[in-house]
C-alpha atoms as a PDB file:
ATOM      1  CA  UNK A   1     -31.028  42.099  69.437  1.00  0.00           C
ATOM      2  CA  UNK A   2     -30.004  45.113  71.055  1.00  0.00           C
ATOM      3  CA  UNK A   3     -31.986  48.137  71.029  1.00  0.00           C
ATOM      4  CA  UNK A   4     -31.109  51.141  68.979  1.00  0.00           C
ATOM      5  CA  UNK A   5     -29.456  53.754  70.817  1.00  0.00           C
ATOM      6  CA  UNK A   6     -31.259  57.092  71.534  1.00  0.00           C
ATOM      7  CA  UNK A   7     -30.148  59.725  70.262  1.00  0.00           C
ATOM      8  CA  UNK A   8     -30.061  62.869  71.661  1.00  0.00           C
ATOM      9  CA  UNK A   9     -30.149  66.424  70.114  1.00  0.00           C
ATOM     10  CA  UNK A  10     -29.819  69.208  72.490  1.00  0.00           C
ATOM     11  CA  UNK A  11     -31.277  72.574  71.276  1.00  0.00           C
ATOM     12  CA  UNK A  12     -29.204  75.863  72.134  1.00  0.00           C
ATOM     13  CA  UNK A  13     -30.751  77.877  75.297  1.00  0.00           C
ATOM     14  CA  UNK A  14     -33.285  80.100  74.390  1.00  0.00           C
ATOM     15  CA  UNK A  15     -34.464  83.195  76.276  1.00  0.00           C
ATOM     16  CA  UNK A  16     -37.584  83.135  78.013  1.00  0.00           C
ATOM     17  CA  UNK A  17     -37.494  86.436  79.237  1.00  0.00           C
ATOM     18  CA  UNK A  18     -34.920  89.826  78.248  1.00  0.00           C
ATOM     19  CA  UNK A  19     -35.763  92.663  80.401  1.00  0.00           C
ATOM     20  CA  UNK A  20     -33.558  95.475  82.079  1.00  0.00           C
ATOM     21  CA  UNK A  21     -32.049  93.893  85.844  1.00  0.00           C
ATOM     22  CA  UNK A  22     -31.729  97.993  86.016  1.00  0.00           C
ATOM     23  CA  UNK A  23     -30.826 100.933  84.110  1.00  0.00           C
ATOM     24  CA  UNK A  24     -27.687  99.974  82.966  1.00  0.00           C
ATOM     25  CA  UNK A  25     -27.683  96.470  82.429  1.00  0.00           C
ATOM     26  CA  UNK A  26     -29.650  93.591  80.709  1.00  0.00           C
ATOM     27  CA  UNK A  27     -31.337  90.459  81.950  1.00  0.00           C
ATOM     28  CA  UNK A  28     -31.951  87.122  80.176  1.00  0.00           C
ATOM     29  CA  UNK A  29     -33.920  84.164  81.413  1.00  0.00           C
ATOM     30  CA  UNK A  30     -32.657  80.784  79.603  1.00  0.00           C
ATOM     31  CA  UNK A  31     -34.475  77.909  78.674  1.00  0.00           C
ATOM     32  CA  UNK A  32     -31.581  75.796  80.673  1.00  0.00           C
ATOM     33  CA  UNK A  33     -32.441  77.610  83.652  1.00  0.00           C
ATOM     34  CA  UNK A  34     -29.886  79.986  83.961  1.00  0.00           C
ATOM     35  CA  UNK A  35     -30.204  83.726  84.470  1.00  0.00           C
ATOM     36  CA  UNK A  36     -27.857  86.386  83.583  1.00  0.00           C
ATOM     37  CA  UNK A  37     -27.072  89.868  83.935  1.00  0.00           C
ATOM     38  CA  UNK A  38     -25.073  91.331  81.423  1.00  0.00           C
ATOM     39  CA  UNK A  39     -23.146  94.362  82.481  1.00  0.00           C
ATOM     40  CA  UNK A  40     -24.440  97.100  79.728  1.00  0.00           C
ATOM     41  CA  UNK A  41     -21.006  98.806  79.039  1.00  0.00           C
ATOM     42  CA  UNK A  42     -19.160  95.364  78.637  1.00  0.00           C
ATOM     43  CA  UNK A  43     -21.900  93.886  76.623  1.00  0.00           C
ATOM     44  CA  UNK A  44     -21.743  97.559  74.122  1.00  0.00           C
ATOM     45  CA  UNK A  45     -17.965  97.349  74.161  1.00  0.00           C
ATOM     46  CA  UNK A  46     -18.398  93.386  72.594  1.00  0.00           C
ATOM     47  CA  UNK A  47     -20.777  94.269  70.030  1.00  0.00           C
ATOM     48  CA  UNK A  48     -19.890  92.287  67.079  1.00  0.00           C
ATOM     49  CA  UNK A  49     -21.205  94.304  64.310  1.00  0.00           C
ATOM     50  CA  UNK A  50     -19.161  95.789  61.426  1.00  0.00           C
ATOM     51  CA  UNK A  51     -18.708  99.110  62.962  1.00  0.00           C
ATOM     52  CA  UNK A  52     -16.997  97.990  65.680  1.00  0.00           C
ATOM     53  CA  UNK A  53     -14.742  94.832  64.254  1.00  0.00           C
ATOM     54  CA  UNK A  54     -13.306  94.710  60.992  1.00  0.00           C
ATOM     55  CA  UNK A  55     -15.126  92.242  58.900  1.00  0.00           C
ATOM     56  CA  UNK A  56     -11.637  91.197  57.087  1.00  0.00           C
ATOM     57  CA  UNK A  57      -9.262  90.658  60.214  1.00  0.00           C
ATOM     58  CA  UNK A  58     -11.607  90.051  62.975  1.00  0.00           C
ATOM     59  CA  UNK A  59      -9.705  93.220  64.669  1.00  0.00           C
ATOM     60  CA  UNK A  60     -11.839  95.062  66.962  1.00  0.00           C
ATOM     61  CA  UNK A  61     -12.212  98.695  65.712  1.00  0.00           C
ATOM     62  CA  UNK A  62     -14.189 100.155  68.731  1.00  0.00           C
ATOM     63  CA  UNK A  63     -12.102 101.060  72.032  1.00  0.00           C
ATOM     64  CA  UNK A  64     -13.056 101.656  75.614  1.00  0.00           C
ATOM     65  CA  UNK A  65     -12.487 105.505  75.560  1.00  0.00           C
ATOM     66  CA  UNK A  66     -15.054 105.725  72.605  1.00  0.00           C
ATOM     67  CA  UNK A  67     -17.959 104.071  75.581  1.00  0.00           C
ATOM     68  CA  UNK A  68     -19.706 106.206  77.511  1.00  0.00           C
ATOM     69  CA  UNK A  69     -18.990 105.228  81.101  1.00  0.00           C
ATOM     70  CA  UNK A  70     -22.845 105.283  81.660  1.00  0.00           C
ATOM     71  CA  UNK A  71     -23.468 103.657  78.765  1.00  0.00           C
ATOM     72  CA  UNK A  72     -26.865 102.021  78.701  1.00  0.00           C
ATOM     73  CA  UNK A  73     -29.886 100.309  76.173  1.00  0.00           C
ATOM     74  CA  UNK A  74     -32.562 102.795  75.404  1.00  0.00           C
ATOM     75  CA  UNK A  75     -34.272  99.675  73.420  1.00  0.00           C
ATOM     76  CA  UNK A  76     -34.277  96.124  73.071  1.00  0.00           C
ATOM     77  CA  UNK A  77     -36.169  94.668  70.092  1.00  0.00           C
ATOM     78  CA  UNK A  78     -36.419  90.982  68.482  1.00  0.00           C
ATOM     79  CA  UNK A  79     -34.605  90.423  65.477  1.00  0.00           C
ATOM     80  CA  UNK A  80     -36.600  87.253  64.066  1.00  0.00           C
ATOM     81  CA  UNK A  81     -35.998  84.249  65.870  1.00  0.00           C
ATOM     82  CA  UNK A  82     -32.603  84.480  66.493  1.00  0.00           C
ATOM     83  CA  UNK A  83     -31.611  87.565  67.973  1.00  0.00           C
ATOM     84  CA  UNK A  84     -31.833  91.399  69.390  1.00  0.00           C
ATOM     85  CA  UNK A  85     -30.800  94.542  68.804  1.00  0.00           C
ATOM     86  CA  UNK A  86     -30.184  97.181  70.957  1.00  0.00           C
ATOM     87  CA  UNK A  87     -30.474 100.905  70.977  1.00  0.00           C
ATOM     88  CA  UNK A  88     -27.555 102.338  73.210  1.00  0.00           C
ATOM     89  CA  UNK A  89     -27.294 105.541  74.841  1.00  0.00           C
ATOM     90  CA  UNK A  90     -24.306 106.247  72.531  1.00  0.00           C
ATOM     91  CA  UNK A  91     -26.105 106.392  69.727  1.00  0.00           C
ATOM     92  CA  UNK A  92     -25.098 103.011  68.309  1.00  0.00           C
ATOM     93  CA  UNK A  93     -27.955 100.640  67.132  1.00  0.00           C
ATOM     94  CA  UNK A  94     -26.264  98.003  64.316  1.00  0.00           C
ATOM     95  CA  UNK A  95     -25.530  95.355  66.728  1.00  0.00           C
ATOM     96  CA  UNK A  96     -27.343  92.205  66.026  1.00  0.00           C
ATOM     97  CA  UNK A  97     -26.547  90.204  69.629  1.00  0.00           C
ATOM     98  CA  UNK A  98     -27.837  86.698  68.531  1.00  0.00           C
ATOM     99  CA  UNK A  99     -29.393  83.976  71.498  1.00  0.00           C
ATOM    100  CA  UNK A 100     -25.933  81.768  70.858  1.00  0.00           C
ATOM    101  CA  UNK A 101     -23.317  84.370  71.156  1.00  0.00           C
ATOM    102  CA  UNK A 102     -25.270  86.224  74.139  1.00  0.00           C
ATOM    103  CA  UNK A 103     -25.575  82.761  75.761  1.00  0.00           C
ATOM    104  CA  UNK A 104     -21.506  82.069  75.409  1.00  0.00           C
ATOM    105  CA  UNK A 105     -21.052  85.325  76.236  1.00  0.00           C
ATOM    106  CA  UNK A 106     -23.153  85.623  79.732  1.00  0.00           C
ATOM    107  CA  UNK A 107     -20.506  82.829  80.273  1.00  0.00           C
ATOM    108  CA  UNK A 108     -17.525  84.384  80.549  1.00  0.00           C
ATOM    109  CA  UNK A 109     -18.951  87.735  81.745  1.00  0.00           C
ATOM    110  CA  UNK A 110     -21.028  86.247  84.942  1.00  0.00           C
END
């Protein structure tokens, strides 16, 4: 009789710690171990709310010369469970930056 296989469900990273790596830019601690910095100006000019991408065509309605070189979070507060949001510099606060797309996205910006 062969035993049953195991099966194995892996859990998306989760942050352990968020804090500021300085005044521009945002650190995360992950539950796989990594650590990332993400560059505040590149992580404003991906926010994925409705403001800044069109809900309909995916298009991305906010442009570089509408960021603040010295763009940079003012505050960064829990949403939930699942995600933060993040007071910028510029004004803009409707962002919701949830753990899986910050995760992917500390991937290709690092």
């Amino acid at each position: 009789m062969r035993a049953p296989s195991a099966v194995t469900t892996s859990s998306p990273p989760r942050p352990l710690e968020i804090g500021r790596a300085n005044q521009h830019d945002i650190r995360i601690r992950w539950s796989d171990g990594t650590e990332k910095v993400y560059p505040a100006r590149p992580l404003r000019l991906k926010c994925p709310c409705a403001m800044c991408v069109d809900e309909n065509t995916g298009f991305r309605i906010l442009k570089e010369p509408g960021v603040p070189l010295d763009v940079h979070p003012l505050k960064i507060e829990p949403i939930g469970r699942y995600a933060i949001s993040i007071q910028w510099s510029d004004g803009h606060n409707t962002g919701i930056y949830t753990w899986e797309w910050l995760h992917e996205l500390g991937q290709r910006l690092v």
